[in-house]
PDB file of N, CA and C in Angstrom:
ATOM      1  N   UNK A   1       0.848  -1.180   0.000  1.00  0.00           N
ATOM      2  CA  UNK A   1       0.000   0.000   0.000  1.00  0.00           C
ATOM      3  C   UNK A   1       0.888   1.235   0.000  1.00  0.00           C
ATOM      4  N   UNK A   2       0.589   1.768  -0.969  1.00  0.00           N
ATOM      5  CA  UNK A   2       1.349   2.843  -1.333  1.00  0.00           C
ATOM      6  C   UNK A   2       0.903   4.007   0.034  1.00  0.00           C
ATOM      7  N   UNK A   3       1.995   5.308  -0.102  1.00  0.00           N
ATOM      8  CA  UNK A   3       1.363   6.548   1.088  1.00  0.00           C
ATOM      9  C   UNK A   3       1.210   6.045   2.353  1.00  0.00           C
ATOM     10  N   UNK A   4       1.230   4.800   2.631  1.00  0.00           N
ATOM     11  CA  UNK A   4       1.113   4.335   4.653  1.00  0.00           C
ATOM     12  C   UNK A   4       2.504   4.587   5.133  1.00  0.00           C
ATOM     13  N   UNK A   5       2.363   4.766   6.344  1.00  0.00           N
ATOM     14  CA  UNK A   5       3.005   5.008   7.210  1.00  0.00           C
ATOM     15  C   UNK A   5       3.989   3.644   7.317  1.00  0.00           C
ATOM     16  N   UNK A   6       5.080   3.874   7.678  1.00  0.00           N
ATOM     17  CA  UNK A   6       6.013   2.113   7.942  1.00  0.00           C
ATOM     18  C   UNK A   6       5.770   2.068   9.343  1.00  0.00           C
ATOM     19  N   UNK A   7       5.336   0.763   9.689  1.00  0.00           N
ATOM     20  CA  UNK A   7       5.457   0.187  10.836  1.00  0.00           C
ATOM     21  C   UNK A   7       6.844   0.061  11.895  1.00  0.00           C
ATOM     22  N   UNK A   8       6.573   1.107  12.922  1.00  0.00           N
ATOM     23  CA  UNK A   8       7.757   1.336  13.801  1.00  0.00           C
ATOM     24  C   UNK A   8       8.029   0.322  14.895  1.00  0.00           C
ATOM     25  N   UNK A   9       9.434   0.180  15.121  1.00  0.00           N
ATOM     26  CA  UNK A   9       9.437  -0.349  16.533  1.00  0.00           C
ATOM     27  C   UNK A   9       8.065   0.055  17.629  1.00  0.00           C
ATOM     28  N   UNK A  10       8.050   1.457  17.885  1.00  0.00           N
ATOM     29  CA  UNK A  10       6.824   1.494  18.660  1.00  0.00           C
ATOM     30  C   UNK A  10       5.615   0.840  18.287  1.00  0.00           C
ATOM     31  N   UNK A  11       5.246   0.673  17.245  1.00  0.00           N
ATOM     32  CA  UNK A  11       4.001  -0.081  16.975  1.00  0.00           C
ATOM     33  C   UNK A  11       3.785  -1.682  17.398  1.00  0.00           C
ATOM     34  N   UNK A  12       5.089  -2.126  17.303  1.00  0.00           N
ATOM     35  CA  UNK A  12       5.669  -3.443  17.177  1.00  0.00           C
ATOM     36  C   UNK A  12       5.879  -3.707  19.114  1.00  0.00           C
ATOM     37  N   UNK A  13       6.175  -3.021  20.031  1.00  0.00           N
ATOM     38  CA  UNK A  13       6.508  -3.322  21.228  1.00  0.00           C
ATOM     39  C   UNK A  13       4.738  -2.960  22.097  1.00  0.00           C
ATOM     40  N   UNK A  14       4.241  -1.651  21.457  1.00  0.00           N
ATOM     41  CA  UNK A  14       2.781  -1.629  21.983  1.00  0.00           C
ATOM     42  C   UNK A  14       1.529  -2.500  21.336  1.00  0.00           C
ATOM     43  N   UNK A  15       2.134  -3.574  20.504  1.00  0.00           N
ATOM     44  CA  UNK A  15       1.234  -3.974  20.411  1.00  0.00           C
ATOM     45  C   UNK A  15       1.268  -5.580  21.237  1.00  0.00           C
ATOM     46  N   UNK A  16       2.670  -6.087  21.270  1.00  0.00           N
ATOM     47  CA  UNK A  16       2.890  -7.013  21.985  1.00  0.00           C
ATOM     48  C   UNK A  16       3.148  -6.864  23.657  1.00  0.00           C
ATOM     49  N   UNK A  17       2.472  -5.932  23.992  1.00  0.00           N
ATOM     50  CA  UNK A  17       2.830  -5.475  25.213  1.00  0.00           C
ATOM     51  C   UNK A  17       1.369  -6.395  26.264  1.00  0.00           C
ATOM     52  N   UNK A  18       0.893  -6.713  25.428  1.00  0.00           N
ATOM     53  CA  UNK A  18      -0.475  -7.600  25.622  1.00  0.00           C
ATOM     54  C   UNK A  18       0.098  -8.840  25.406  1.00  0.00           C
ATOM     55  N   UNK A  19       0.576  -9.753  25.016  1.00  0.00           N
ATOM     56  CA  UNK A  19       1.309 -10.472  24.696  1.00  0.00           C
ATOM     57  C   UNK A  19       2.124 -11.289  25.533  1.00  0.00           C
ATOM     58  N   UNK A  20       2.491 -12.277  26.442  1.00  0.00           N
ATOM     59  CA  UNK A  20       3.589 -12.370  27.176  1.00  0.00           C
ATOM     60  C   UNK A  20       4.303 -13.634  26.410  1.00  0.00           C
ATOM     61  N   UNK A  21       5.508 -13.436  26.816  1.00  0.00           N
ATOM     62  CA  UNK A  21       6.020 -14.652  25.879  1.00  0.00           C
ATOM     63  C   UNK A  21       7.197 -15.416  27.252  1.00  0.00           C
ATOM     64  N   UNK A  22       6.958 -16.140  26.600  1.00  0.00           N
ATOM     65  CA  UNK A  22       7.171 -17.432  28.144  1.00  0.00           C
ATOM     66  C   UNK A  22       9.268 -17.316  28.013  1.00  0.00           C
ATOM     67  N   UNK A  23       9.483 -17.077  27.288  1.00  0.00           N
ATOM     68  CA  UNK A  23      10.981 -16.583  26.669  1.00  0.00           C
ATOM     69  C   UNK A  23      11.110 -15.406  26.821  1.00  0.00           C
ATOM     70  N   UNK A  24      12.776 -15.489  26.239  1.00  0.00           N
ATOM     71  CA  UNK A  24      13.353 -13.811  25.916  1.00  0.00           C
ATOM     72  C   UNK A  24      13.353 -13.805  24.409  1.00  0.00           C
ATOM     73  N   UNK A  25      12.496 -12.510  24.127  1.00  0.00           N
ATOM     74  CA  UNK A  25      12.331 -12.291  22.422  1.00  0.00           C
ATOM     75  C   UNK A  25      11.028 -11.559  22.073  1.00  0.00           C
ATOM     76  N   UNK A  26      10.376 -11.472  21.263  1.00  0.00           N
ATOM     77  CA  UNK A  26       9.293 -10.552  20.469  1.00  0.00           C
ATOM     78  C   UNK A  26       8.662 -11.717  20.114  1.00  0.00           C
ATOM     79  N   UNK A  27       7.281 -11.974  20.111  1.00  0.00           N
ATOM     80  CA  UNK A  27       6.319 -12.711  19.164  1.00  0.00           C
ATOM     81  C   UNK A  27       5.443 -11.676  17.966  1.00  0.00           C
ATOM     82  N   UNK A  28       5.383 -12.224  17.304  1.00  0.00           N
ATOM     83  CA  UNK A  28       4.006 -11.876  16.042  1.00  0.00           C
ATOM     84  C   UNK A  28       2.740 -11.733  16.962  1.00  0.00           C
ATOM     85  N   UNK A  29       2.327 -10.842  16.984  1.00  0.00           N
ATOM     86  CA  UNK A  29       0.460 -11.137  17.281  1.00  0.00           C
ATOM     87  C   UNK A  29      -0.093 -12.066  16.640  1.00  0.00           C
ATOM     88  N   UNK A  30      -0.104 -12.104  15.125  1.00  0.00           N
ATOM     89  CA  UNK A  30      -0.489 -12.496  14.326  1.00  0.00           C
ATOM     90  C   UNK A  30      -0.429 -14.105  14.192  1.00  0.00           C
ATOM     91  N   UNK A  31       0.899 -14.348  14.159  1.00  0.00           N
ATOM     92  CA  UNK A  31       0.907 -15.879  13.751  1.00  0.00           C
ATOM     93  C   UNK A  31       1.805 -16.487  14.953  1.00  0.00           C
ATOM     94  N   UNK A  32       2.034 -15.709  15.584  1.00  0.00           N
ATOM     95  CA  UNK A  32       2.562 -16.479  17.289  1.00  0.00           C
ATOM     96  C   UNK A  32       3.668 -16.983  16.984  1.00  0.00           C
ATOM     97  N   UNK A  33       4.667 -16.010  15.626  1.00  0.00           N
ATOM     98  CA  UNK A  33       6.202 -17.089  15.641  1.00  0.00           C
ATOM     99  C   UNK A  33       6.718 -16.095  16.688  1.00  0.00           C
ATOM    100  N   UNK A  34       8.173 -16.383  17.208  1.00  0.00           N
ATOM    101  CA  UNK A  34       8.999 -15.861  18.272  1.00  0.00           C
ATOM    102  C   UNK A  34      10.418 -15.243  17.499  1.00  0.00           C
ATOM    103  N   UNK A  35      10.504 -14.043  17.586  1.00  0.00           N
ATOM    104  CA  UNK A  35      12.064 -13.762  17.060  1.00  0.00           C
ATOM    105  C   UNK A  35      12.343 -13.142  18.241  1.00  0.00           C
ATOM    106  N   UNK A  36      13.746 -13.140  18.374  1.00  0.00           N
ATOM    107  CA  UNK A  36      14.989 -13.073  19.144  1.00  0.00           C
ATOM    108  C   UNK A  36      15.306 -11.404  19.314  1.00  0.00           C
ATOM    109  N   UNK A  37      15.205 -10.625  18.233  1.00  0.00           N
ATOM    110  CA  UNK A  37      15.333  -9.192  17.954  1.00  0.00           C
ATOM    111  C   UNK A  37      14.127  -8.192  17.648  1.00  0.00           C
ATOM    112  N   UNK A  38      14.249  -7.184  17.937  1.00  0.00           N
ATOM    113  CA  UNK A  38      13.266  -5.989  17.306  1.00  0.00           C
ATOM    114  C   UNK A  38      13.357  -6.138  15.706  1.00  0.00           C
ATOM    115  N   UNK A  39      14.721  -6.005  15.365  1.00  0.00           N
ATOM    116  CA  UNK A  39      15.000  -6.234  13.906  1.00  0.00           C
ATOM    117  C   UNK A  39      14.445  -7.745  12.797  1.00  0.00           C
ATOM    118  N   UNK A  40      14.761  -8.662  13.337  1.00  0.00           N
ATOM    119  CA  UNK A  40      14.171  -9.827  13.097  1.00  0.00           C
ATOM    120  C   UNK A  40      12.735  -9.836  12.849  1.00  0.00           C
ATOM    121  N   UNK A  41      12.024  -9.518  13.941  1.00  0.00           N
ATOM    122  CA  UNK A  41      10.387  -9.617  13.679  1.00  0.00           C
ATOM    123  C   UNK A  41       9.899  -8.382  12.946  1.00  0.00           C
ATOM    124  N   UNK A  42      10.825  -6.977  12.963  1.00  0.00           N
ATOM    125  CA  UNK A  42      10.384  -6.040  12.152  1.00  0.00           C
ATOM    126  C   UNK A  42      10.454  -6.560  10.598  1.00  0.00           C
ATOM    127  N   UNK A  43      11.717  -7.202  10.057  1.00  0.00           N
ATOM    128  CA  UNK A  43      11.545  -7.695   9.083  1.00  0.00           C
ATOM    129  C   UNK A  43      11.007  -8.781   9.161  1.00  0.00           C
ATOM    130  N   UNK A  44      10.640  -9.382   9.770  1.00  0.00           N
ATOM    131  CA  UNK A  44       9.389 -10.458   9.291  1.00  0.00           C
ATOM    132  C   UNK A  44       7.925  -9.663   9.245  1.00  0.00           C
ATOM    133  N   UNK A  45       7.751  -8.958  10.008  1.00  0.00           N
ATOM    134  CA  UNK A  45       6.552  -8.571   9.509  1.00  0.00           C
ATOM    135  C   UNK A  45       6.383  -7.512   7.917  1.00  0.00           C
ATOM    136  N   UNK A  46       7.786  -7.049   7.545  1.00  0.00           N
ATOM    137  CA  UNK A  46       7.681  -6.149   6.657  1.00  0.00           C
ATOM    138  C   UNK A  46       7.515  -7.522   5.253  1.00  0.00           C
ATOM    139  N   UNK A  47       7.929  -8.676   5.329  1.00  0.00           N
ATOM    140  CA  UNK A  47       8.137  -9.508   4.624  1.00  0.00           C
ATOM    141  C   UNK A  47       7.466 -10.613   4.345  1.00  0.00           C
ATOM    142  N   UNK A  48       6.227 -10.168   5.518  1.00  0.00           N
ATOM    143  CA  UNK A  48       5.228 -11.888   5.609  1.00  0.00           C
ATOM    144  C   UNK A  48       4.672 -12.216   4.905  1.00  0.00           C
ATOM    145  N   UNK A  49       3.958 -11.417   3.907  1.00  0.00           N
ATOM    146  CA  UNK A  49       3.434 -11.642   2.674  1.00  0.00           C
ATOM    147  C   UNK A  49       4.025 -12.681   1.874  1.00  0.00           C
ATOM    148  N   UNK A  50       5.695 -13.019   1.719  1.00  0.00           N
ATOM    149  CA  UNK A  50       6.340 -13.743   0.643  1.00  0.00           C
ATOM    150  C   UNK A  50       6.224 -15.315   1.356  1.00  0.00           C
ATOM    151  N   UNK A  51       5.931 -15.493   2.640  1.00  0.00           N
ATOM    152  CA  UNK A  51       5.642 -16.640   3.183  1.00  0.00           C
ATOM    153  C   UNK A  51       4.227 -16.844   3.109  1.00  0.00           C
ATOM    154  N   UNK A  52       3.137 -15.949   2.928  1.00  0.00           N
ATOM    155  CA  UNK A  52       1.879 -16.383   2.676  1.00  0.00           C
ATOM    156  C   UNK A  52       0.949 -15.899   4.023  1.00  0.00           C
ATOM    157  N   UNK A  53       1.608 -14.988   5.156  1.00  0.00           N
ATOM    158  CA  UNK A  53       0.918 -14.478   6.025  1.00  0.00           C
ATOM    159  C   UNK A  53       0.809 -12.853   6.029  1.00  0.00           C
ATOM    160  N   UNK A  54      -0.237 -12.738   6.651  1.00  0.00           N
ATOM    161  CA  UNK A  54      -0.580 -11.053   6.327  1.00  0.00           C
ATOM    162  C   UNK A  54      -0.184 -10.453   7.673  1.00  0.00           C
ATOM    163  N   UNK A  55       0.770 -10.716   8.594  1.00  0.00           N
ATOM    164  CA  UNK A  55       0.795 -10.132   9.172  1.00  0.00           C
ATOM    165  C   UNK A  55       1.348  -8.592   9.155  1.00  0.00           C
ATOM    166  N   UNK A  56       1.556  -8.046   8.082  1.00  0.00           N
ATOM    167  CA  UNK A  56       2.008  -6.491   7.791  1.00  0.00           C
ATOM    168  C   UNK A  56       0.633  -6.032   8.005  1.00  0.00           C
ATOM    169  N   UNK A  57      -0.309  -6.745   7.014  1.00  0.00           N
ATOM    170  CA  UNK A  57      -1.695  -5.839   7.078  1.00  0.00           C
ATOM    171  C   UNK A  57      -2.227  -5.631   8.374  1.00  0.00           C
ATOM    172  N   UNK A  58      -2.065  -7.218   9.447  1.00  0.00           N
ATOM    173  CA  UNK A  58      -2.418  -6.735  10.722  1.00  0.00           C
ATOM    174  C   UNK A  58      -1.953  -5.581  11.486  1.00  0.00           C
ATOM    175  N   UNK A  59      -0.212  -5.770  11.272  1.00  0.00           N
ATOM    176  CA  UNK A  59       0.323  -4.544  12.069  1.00  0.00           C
ATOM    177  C   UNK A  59      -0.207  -3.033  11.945  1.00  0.00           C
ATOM    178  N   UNK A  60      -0.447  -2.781   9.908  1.00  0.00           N
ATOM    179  CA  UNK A  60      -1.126  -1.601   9.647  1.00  0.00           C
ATOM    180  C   UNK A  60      -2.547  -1.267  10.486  1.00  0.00           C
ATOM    181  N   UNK A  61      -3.280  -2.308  10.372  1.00  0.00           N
ATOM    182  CA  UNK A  61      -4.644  -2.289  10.886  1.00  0.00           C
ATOM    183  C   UNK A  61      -4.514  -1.460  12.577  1.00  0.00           C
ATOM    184  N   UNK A  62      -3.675  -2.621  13.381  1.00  0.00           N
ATOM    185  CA  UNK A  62      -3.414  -2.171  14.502  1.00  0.00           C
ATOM    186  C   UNK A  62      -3.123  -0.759  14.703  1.00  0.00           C
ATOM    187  N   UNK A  63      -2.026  -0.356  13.848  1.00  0.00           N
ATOM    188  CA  UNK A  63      -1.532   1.418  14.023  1.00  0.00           C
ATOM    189  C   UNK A  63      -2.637   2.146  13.609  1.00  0.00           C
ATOM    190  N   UNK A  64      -3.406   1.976  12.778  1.00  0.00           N
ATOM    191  CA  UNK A  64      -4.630   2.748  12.501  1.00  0.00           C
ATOM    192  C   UNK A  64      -5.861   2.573  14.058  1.00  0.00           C
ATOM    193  N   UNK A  65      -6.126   1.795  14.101  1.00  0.00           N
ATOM    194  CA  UNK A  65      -7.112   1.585  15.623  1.00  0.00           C
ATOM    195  C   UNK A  65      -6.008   2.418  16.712  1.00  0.00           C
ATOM    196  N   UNK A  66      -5.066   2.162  16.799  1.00  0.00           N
ATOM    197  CA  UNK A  66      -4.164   2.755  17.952  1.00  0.00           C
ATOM    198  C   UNK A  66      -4.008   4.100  17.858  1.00  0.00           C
ATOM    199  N   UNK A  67      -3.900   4.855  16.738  1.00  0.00           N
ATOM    200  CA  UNK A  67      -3.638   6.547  16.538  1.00  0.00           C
ATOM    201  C   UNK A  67      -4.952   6.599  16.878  1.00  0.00           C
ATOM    202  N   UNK A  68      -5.928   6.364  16.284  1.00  0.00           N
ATOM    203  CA  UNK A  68      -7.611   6.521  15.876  1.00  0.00           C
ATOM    204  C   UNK A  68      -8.086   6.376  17.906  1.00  0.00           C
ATOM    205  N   UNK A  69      -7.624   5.209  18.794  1.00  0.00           N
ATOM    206  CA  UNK A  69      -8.022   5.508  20.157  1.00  0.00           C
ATOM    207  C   UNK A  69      -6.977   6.717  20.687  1.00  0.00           C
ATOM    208  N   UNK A  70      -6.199   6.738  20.288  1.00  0.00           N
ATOM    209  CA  UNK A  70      -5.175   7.974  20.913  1.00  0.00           C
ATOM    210  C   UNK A  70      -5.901   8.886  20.551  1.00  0.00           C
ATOM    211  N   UNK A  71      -6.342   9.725  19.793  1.00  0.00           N
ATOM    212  CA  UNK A  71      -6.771  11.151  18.853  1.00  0.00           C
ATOM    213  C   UNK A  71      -8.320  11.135  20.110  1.00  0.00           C
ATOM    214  N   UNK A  72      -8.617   9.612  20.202  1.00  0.00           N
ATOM    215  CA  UNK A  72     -10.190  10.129  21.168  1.00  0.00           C
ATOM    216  C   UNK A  72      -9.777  10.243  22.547  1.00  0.00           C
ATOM    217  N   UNK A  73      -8.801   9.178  22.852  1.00  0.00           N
ATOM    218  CA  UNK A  73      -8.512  10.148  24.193  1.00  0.00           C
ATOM    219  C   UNK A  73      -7.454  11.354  24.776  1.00  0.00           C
ATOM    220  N   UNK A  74      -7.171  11.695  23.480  1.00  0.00           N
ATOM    221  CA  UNK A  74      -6.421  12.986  23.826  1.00  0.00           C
ATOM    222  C   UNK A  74      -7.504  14.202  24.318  1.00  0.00           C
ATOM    223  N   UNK A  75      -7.220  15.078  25.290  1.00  0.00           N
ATOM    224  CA  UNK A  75      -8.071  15.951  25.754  1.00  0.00           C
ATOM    225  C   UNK A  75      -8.155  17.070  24.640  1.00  0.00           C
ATOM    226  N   UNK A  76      -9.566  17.502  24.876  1.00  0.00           N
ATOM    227  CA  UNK A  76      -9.795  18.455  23.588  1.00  0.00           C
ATOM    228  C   UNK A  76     -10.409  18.307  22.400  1.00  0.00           C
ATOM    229  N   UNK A  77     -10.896  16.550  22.505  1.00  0.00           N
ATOM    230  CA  UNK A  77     -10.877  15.660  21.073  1.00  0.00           C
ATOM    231  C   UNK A  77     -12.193  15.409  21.286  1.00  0.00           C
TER     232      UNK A  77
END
């Protein structure tokens, strides 16, 4: 998708922050694999498509619901 935003480390640590992983490392929301690095699962999610999982689209989805509850509970909004 052309014009989106790239999926940041921050997107990637607040969304697994729900998440606990019985190890040391990052899981996928999505498909529950485990990488070792920020870097690792950032490129797996930038790349999941070529394995046949959508987890990029999830991550996008997520950052959109997450700005979209931030903007309502920011005061003033």
């Amino acid at each position: 998708a052309n014009g989106r935003a790239s999926i940041t480390v921050h997107d990637i640590l607040t969304a697994s922050q729900q998440q606990p992983v019985p190890q040391r490392g990052y899981q996928c929301m999505l498909c529950c694999c485990l990488f070792p690095t920020l870097w690792s699962i950032k490129t797996h999610i930038q790349h999941s498509f070529q394995k046949g999982y959508s987890c990029k689209v999830y991550y996008h989805r997520f950052q959109a619901l997450w700005e979209k509850e931030q903007k309502a509970a920011a005061p003033g909004a």
